[in-house]
Protein backbone atom coordinates (compact mmCIF):
# COMPACT_ATOMS: atom_id res chain seq x y z
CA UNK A 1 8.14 46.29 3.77
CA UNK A 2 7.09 44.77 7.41
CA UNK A 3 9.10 41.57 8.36
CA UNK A 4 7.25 38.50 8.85
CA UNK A 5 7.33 36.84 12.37
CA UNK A 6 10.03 34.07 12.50
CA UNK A 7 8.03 30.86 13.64
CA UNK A 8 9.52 28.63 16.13
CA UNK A 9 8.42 25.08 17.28
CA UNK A 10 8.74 24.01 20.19
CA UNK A 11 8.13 20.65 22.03
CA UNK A 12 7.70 21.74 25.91
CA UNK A 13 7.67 19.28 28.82
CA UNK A 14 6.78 20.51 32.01
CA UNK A 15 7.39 18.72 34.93
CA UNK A 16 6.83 20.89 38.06
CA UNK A 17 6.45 19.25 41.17
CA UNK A 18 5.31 22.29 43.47
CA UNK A 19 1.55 21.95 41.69
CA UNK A 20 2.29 18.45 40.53
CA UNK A 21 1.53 19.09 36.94
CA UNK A 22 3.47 17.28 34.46
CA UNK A 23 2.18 17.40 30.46
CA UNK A 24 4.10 18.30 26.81
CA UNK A 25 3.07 21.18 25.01
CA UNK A 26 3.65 21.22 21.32
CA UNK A 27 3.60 25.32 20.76
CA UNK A 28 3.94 27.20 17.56
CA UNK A 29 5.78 29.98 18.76
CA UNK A 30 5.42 32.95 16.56
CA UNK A 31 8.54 35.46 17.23
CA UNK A 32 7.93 39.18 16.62
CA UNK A 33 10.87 40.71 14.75
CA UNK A 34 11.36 42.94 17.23
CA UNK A 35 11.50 40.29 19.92
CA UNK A 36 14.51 39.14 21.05
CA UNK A 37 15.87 35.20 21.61
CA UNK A 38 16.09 36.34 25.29
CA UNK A 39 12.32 37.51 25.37
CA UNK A 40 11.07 34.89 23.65
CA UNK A 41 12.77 32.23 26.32
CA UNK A 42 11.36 33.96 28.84
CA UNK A 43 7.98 33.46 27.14
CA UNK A 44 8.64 30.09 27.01
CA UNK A 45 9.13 29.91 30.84
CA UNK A 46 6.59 31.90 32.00
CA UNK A 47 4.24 29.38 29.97
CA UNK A 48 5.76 26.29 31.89
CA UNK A 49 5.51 28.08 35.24
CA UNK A 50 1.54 28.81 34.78
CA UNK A 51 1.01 25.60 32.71
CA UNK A 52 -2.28 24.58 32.00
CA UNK A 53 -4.27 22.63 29.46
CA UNK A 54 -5.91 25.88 28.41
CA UNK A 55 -3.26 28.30 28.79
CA UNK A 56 -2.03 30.08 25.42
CA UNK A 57 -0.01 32.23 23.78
CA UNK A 58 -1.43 35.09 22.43
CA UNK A 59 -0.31 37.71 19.43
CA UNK A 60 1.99 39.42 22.06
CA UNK A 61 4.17 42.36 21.03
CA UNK A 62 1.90 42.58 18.05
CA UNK A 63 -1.57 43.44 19.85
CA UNK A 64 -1.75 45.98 23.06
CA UNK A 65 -4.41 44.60 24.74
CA UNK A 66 -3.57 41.63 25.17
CA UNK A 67 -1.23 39.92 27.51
CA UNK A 68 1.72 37.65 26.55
CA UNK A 69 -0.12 34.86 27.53
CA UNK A 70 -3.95 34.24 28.55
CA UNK A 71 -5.61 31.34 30.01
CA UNK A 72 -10.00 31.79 29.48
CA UNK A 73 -12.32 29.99 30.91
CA UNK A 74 -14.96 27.62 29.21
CA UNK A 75 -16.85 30.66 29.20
CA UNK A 76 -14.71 32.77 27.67
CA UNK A 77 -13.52 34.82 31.18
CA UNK A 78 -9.85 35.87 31.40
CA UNK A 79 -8.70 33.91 34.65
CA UNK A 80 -4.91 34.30 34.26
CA UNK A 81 -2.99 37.64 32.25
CA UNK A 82 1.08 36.62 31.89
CA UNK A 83 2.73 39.77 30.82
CA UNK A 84 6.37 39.51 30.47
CA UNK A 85 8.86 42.77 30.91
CA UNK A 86 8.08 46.28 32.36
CA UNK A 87 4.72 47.18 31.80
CA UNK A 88 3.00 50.75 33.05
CA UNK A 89 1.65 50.58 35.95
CA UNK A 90 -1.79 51.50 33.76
CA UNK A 91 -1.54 48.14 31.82
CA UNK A 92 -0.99 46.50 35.46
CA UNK A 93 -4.60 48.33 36.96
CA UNK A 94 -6.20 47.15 33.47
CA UNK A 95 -4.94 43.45 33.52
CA UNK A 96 -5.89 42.90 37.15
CA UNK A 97 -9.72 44.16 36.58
CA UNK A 98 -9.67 41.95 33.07
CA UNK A 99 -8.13 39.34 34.74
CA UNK A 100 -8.63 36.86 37.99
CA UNK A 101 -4.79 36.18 38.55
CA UNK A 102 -1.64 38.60 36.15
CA UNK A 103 1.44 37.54 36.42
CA UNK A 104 4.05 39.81 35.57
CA UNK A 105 7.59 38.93 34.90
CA UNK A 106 10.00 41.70 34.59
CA UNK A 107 13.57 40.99 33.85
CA UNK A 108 16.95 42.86 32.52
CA UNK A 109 18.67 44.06 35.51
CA UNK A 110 19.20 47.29 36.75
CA UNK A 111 16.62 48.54 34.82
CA UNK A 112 13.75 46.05 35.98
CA UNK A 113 14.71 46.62 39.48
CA UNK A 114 14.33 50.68 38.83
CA UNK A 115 11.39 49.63 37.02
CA UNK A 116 9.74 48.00 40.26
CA UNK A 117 10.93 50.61 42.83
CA UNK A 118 9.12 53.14 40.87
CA UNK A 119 5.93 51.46 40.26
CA UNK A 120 5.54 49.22 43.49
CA UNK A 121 3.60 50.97 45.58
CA UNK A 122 0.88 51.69 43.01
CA UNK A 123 0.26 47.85 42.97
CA UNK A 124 -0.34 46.92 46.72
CA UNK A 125 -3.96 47.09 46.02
CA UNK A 126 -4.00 45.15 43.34
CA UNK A 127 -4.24 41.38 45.35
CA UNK A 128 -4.54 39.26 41.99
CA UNK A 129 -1.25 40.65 40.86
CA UNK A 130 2.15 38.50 41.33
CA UNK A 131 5.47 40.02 39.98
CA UNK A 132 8.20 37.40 39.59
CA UNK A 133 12.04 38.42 38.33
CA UNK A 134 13.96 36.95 36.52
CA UNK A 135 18.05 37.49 36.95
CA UNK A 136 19.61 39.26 33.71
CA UNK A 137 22.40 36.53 34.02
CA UNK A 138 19.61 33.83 33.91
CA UNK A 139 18.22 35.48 31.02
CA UNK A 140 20.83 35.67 28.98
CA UNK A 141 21.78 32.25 29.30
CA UNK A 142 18.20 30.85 28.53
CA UNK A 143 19.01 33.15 25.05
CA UNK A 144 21.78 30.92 24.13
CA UNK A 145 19.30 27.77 24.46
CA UNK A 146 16.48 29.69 21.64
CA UNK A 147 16.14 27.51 18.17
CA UNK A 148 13.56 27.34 15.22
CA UNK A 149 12.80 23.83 17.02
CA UNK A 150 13.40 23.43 20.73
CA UNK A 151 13.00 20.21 22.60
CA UNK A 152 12.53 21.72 26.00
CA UNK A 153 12.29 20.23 29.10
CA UNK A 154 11.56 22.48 32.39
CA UNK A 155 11.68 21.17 35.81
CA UNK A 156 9.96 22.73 38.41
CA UNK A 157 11.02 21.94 42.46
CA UNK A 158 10.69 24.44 45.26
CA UNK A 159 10.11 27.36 43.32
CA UNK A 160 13.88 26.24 41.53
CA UNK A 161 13.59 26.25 37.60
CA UNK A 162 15.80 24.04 35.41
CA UNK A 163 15.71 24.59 31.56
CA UNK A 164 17.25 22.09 29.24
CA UNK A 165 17.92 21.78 26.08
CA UNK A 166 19.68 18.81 24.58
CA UNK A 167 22.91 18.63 26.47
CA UNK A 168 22.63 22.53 28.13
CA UNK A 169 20.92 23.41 31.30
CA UNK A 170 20.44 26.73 32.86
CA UNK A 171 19.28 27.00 36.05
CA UNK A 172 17.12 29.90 37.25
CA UNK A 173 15.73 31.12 40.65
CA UNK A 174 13.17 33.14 40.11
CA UNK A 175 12.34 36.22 42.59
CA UNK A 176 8.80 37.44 43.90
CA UNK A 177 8.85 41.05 44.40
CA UNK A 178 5.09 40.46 44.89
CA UNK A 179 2.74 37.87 45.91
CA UNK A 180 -1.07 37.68 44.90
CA UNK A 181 -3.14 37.24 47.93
């Protein structure tokens, strides 16, 4: 018998002072079972670091063609693809021509960073594509912060990322191994 998606909620405030957006997102955060509380985290900062009033999680883990998180248009256009983790460098071309901006965060180490050497030079004509890292030691921590329901509050200043939750705080510095043009 499958297992059922654990659902979390989560009350996100976003307060990030580089684009000077500031807004709470009440998310329903379903968690695949093979997700982990470190995944999921990074999920939820990937969100607050492309927040937008239309920007959504999607099925994730559960559905390969789409992206972690999407953002459409009124229309109904993709114009941003968040994929979190090491994707092939075949989901990258596919996102970028679905897609006006993908951001891809890898993280886990040693094995993101072999990830990226391996695949970089097969994105440098891709110029909507951004790949931001995240430390494994930052990760971690933000996996000690995951509950069913999460008051979350993420400050944003000079590309600096503070997570909070109640009384713990982890703070991450995020790392662009590639900027979109």
């Amino acid at each position: 018998m499958a297992q059922n998606a654990t659902i979390y909620k989560v009350e996100l405030s976003v307060s990030d002072m580089d684009r000077h957006y500031y807004e709470t997102h009440k998310l329903t955060v379903a968690k695949h079972p093979s997700e982990t509380d470190e995944r999921l985290m990074v999920r939820l900062v990937a969100f607050a670091l492309n927040a937008h009033e239309h920007l959504e999680m999607t099925k994730g883990l559960s559905t390969d063609d789409e992206p972690d998180i999407w953002q459409k248009s009124l229309s109904g256009a993709l114009d941003v693809w968040v994929a979190l983790g090491l994707p092939s460098e075949k989901v990258m071309r596919q996102s970028c021509a679905k897609a006006d901006k993908v951001f891809v965060y890898p993280y886990g180490g040693r094995t993101a960073e072999m990830w990226w050497d391996k695949i970089k030079t097969s994105t440098t004509r891709f110029d909507n594509l951004q790949v931001v890292s995240f430390s494994e030691t930052d990760t971690r921590a933000l996996a000690k912060l995951a509950s069913r329901a999460m008051k979350l509050q993420i400050n944003i200043h000079e590309g600096e990322v503070m997570v909070s939750v109640d009384d713990h705080i982890v703070n991450i510095t995020p790392v662009t191994w590639k900027r979109a043009a």
